[in-house]
Protein backbone atom coordinates (compact mmCIF):
# COMPACT_ATOMS: atom_id res chain seq x y z
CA UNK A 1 -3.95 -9.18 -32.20
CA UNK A 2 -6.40 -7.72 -34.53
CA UNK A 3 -9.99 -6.60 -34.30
CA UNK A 4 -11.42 -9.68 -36.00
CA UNK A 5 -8.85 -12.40 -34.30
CA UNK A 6 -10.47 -10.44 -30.81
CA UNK A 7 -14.01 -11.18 -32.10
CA UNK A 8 -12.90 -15.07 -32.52
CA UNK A 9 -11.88 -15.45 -29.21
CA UNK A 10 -14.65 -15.75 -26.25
CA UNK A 11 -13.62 -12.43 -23.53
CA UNK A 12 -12.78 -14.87 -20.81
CA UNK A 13 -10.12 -16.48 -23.15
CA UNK A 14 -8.97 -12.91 -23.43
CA UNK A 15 -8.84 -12.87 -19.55
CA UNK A 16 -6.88 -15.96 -19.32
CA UNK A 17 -4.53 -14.83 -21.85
CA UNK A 18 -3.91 -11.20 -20.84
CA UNK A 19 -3.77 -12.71 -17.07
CA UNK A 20 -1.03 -14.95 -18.10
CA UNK A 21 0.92 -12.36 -19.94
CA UNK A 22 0.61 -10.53 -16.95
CA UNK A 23 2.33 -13.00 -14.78
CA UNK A 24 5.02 -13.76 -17.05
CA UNK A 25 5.53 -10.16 -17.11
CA UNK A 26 5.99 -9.86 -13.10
CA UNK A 27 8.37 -12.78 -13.14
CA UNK A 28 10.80 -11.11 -15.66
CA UNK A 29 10.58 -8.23 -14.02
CA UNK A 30 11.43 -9.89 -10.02
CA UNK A 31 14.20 -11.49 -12.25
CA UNK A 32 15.58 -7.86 -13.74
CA UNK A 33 15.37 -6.65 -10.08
CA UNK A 34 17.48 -9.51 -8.66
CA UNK A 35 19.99 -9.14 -11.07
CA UNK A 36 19.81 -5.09 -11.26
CA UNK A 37 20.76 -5.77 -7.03
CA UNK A 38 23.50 -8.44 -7.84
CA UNK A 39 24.93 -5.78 -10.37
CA UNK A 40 24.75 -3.23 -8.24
CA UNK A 41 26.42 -4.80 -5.49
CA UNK A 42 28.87 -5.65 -7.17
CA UNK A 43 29.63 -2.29 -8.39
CA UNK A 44 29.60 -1.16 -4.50
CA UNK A 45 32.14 -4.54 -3.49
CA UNK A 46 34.35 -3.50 -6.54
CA UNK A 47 34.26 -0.17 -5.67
CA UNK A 48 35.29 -0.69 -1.93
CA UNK A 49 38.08 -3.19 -2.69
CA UNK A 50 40.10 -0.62 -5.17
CA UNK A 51 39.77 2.07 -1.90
CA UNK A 52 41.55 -0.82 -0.55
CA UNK A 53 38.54 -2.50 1.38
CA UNK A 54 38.19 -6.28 1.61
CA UNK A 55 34.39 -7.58 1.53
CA UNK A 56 35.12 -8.58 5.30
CA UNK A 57 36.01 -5.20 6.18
CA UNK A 58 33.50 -3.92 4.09
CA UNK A 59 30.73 -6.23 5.88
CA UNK A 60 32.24 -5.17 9.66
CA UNK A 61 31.96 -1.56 8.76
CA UNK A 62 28.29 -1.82 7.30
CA UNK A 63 26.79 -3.77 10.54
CA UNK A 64 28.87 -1.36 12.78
CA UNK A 65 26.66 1.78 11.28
CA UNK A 66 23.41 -0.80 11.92
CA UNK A 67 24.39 -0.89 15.31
C-alpha cells in the first residue's frame, strides 16, 4: 500500500488486515510443512524399497530401533 492509501485507513483496520495476512500466512506455511513431510517420506519409502525393503519391513525395522 502507499503512504496516502495508509492515511485513509483507521490503524485498527490496519491491525485487522495485517492480523489476517498473518494467519493466512501460518496456514500456507503448516500446509508447505505437511507436504515438505509427505515428500520427504516418500523419498525415504522410495529409497528403502529400491535397497529392496518393503514399507512393512521398513515399518518393523523402524519400531524395532524405538524399542
Amino acid at each position: 500500500m502507499m503512504l496516502k492509501e495508509l492515511c485513509k485507513i483507521s490503524l485498527e483496520e490496519q491491525i485487522k488486515e495485517i492480523d489476517t495476512k498473518i494467519t493466512d500466512l501460518q496456514e500456507r506455511k503448516k500446509q508447505l510443512m505437511v507436504a515438505k513431510e509427505r515428500e520427504e517420506l516418500r523419498k525415504f519409502v522410495e529409497t528403502a524399497e529400491k535397497n529392496g525393503l518393503s514399507p512393512a519391513e521398513l515399518a518393523r525395522q523402524l519400531l524395532a530401533r524405538q524399542a
